[in-house]
Protein backbone atom coordinates (compact mmCIF):
# COMPACT_ATOMS: atom_id res chain seq x y z
CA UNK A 1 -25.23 12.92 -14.55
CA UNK A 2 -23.13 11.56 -11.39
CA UNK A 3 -24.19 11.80 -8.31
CA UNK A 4 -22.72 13.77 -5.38
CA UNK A 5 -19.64 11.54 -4.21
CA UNK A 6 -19.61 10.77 -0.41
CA UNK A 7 -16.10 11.63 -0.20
CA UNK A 8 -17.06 15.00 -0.70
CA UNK A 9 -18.24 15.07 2.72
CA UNK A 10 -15.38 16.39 4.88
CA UNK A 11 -15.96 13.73 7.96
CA UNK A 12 -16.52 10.79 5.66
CA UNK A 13 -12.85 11.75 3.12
CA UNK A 14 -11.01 12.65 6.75
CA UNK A 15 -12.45 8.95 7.78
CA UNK A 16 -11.60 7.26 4.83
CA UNK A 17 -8.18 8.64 3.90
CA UNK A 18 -7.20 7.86 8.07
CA UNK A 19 -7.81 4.69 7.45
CA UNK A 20 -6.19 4.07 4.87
CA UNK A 21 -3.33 5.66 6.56
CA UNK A 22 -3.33 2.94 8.68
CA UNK A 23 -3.73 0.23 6.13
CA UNK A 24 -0.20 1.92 4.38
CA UNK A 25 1.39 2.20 7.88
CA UNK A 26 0.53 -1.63 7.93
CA UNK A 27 1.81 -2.66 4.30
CA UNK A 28 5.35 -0.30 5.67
CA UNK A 29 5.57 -2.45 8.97
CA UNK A 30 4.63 -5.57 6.91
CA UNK A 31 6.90 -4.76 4.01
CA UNK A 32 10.26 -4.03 6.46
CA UNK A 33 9.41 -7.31 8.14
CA UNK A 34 9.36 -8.76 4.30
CA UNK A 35 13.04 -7.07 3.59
CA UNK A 36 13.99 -8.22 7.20
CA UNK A 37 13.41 -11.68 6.30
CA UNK A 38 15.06 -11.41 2.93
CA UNK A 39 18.10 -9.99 4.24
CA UNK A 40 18.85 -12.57 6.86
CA UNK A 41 18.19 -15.62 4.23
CA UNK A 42 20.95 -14.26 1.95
CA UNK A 43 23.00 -13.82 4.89
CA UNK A 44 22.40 -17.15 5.93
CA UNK A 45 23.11 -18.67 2.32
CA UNK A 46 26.94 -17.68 3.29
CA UNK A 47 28.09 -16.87 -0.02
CA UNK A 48 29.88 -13.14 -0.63
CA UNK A 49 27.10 -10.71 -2.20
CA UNK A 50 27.65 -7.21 -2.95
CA UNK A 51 25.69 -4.26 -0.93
CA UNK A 52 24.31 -3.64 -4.90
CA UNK A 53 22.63 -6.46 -4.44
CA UNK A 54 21.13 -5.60 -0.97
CA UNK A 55 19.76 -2.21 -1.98
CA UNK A 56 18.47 -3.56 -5.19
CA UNK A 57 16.42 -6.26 -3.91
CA UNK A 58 15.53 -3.88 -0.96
CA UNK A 59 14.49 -1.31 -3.42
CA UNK A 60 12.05 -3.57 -5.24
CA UNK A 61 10.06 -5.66 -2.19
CA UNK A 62 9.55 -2.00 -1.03
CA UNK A 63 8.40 -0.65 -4.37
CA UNK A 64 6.38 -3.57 -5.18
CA UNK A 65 4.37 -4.15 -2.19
CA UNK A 66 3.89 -0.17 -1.10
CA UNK A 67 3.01 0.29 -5.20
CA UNK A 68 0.39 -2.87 -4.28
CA UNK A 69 -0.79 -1.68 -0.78
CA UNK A 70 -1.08 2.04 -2.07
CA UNK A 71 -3.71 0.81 -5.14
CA UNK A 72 -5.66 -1.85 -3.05
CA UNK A 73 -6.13 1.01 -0.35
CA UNK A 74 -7.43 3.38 -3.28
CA UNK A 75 -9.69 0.78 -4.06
CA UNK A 76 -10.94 0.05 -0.97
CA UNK A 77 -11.35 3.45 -0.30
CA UNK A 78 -12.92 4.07 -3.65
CA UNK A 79 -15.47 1.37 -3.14
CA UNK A 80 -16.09 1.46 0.99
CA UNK A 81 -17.34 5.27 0.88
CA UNK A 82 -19.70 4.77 -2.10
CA UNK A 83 -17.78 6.62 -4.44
CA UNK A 84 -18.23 4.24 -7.28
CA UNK A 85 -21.66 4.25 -6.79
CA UNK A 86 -21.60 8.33 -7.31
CA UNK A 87 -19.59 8.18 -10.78
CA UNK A 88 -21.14 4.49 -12.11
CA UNK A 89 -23.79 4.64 -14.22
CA UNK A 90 -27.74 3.64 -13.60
């Protein structure tokens, strides 16, 4: 039978989920610094690219590393609180 889960203590989810608030409000600073950086090297290559192009590489750095902060934070959060250790068995 599992255990009670920590995060179903109101003060330790409210903890938990704030911080990893702050770990996504991190990866979204981290990630517009990423597309930043991207922009300005294709601008800098000098050759004529379409504004496709621009959204559609913006599009996926954004979806691929908020998609890969958002399931690390789960994790972190899964494991950090002791959930895991509620639902794992003996």
């Amino acid at each position: 039978m599992a255990r009670r889960s920590p995060l179903d203590d109101s003060r330790t989810a409210a903890f938990a989920w704030a911080r990893w608030r702050r770990l996504m409000a991190f990866m979204g600073a981290v990630t517009l610094l990423t597309m930043g950086v991207a922009f300005a090297w294709f601008a800098s290559l000098g050759e004529p690219v379409s504004i496709h192009f621009y959204i559609a590489v913006g599009l996926g750095i954004a979806a691929m590393m908020l998609l890969t902060g958002a399931l690390m934070g789960l994790m972190f959060l899964s494991n950090g609180t002791g959930h895991d250790d509620s639902i794992g068995g003996d």
